[in-house]
C-alpha atoms as a PDB file:
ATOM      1  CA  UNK A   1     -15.069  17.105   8.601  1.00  0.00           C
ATOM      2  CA  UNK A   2     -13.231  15.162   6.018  1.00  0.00           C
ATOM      3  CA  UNK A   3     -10.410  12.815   7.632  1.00  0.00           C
ATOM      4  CA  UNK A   4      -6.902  12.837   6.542  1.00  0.00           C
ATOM      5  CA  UNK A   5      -5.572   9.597   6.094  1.00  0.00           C
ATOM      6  CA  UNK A   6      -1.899   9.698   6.956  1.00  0.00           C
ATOM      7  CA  UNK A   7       0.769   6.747   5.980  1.00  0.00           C
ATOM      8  CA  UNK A   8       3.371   6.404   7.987  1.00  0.00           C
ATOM      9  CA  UNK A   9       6.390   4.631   6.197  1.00  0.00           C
ATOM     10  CA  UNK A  10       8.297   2.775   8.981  1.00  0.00           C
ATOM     11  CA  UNK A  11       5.502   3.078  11.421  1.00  0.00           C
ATOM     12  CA  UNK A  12       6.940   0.286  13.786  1.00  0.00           C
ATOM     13  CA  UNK A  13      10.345   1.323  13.499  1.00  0.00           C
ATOM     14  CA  UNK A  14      11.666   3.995  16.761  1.00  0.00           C
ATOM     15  CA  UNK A  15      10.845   7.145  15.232  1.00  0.00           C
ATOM     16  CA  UNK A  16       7.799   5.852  13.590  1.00  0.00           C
ATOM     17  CA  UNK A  17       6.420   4.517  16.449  1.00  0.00           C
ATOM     18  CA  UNK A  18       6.284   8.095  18.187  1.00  0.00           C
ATOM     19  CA  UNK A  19       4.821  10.003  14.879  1.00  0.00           C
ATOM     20  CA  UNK A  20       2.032   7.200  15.016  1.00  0.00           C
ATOM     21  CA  UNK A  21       1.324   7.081  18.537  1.00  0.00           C
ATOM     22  CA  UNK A  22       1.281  10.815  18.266  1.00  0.00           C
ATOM     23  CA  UNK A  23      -1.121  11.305  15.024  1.00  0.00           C
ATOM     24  CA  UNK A  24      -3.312   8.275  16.364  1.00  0.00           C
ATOM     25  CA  UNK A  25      -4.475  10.326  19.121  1.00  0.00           C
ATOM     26  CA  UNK A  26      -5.963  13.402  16.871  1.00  0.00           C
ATOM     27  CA  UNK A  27      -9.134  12.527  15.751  1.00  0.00           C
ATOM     28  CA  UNK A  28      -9.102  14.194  12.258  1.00  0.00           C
ATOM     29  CA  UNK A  29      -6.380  11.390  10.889  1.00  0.00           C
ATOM     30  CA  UNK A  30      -6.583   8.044   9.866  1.00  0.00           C
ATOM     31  CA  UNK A  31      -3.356   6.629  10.401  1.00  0.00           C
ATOM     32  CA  UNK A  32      -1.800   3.429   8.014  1.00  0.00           C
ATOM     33  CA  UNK A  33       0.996   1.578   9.821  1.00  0.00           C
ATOM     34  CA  UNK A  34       3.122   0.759   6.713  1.00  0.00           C
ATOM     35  CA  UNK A  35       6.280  -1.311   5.971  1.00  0.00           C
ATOM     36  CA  UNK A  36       7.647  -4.504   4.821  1.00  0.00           C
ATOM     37  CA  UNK A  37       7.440  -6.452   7.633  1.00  0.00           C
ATOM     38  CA  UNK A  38       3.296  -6.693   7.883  1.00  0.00           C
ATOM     39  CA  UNK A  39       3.598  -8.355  11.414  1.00  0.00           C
ATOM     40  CA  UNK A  40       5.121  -5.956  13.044  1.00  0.00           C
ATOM     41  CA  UNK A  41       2.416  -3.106  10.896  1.00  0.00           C
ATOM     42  CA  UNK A  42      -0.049  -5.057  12.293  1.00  0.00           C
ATOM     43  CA  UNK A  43       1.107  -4.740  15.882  1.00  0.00           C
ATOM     44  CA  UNK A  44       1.470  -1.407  16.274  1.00  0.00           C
ATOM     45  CA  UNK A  45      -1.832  -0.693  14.108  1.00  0.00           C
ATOM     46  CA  UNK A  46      -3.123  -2.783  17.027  1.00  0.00           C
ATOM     47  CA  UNK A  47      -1.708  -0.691  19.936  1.00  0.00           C
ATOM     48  CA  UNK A  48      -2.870   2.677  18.280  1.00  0.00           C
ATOM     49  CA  UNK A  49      -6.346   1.122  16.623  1.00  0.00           C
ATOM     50  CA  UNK A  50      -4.745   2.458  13.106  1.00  0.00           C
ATOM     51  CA  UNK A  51      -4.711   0.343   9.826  1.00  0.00           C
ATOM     52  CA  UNK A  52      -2.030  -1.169   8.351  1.00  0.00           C
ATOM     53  CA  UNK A  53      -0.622  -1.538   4.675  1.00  0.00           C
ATOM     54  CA  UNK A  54       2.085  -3.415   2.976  1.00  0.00           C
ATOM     55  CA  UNK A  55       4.526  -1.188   1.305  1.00  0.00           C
ATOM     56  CA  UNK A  56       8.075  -2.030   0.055  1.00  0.00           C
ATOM     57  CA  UNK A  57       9.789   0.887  -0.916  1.00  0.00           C
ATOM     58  CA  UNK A  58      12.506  -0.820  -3.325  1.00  0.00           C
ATOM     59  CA  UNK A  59       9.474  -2.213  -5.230  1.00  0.00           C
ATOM     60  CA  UNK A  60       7.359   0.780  -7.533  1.00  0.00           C
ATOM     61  CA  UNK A  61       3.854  -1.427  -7.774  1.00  0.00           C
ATOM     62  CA  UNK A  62       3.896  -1.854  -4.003  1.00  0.00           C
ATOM     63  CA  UNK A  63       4.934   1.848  -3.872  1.00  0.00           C
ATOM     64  CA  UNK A  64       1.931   2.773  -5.630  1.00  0.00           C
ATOM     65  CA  UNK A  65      -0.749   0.541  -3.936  1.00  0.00           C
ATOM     66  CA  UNK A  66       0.051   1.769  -0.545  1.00  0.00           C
ATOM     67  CA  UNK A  67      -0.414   5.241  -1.488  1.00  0.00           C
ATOM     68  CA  UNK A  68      -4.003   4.630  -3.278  1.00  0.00           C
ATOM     69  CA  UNK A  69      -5.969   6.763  -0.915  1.00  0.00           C
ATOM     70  CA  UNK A  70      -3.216   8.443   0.875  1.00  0.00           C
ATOM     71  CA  UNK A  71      -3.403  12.341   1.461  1.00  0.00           C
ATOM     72  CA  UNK A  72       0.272  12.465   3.430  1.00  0.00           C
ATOM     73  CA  UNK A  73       2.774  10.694   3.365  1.00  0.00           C
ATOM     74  CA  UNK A  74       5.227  10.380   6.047  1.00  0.00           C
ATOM     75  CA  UNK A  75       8.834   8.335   5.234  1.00  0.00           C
ATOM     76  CA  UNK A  76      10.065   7.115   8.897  1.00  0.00           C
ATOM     77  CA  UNK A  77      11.938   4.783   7.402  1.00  0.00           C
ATOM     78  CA  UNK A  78      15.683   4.713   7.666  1.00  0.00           C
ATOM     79  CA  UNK A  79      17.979   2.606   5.333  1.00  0.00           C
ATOM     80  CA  UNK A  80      21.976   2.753   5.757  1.00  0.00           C
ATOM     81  CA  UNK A  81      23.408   1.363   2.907  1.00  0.00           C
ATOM     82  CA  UNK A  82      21.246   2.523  -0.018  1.00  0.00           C
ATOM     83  CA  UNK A  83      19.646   5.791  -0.769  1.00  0.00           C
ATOM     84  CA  UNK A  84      15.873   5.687  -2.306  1.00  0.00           C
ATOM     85  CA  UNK A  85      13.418   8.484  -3.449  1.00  0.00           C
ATOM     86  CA  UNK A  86      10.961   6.500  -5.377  1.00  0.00           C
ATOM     87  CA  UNK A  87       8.747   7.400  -2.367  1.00  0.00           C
ATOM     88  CA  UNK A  88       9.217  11.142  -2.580  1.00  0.00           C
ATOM     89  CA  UNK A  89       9.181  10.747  -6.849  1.00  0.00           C
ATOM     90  CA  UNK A  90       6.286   9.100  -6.109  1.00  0.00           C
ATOM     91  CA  UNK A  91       4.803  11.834  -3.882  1.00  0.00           C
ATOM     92  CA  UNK A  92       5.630  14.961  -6.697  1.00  0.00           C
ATOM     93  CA  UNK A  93       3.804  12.473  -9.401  1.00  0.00           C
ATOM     94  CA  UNK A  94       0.404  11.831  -7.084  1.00  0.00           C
ATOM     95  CA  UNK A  95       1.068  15.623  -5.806  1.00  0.00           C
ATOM     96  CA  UNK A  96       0.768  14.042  -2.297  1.00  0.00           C
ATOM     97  CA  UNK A  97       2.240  15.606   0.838  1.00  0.00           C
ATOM     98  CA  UNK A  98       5.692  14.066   1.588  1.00  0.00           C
ATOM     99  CA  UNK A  99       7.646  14.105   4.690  1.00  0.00           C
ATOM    100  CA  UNK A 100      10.944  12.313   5.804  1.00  0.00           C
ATOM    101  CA  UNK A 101      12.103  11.253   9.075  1.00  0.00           C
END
């Protein structure tokens, strides 16, 4: 069986956290903790025995080398004052599954 390999965008953030810690436990995903902040990726890749990868969603190169590999993608991450889709642009262009939080 062929294992899905799953990035969660905003894995350490509150909702995040619960989509890994669920998906972590089913044994046909590989789960990537992914965000800016790679300490706190690192943690909870740590807690869950997941993998972690840098991604900064303002930036399009980082944007596209987090998703090398990717099946899914799922965007936990929350921003109040601006509004970005370069992850879900990206997602139609790498026809990747896509789905925010």
């Amino acid at each position: 069986m062929k294992h899905r390999n799953i990035l969660v965008i905003g894995g350490y953030g509150s909702v995040g956290f619960e989509v890994v810690k669920l998906l972590s436990d089913m044994a046909e995903f590989n789960v990537f903790v992914a965000g800016r902040d790679t300490e706190k990726a690192k943690k909870v890749a740590s807690i869950f025995h997941c993998k972690w990868k840098y991604v900064d969603v303002t930036k399009q190169t980082s944007i596209d080398d987090a998703l090398e590999g990717v099946d899914t993608i799922i965007n936990c991450f929350v921003s109040i004052d601006r509004t970005d889709v370069s992850v879900a642009e990206s997602s139609v262009s790498t026809r990747l599954k896509y789905t925010k939080f």
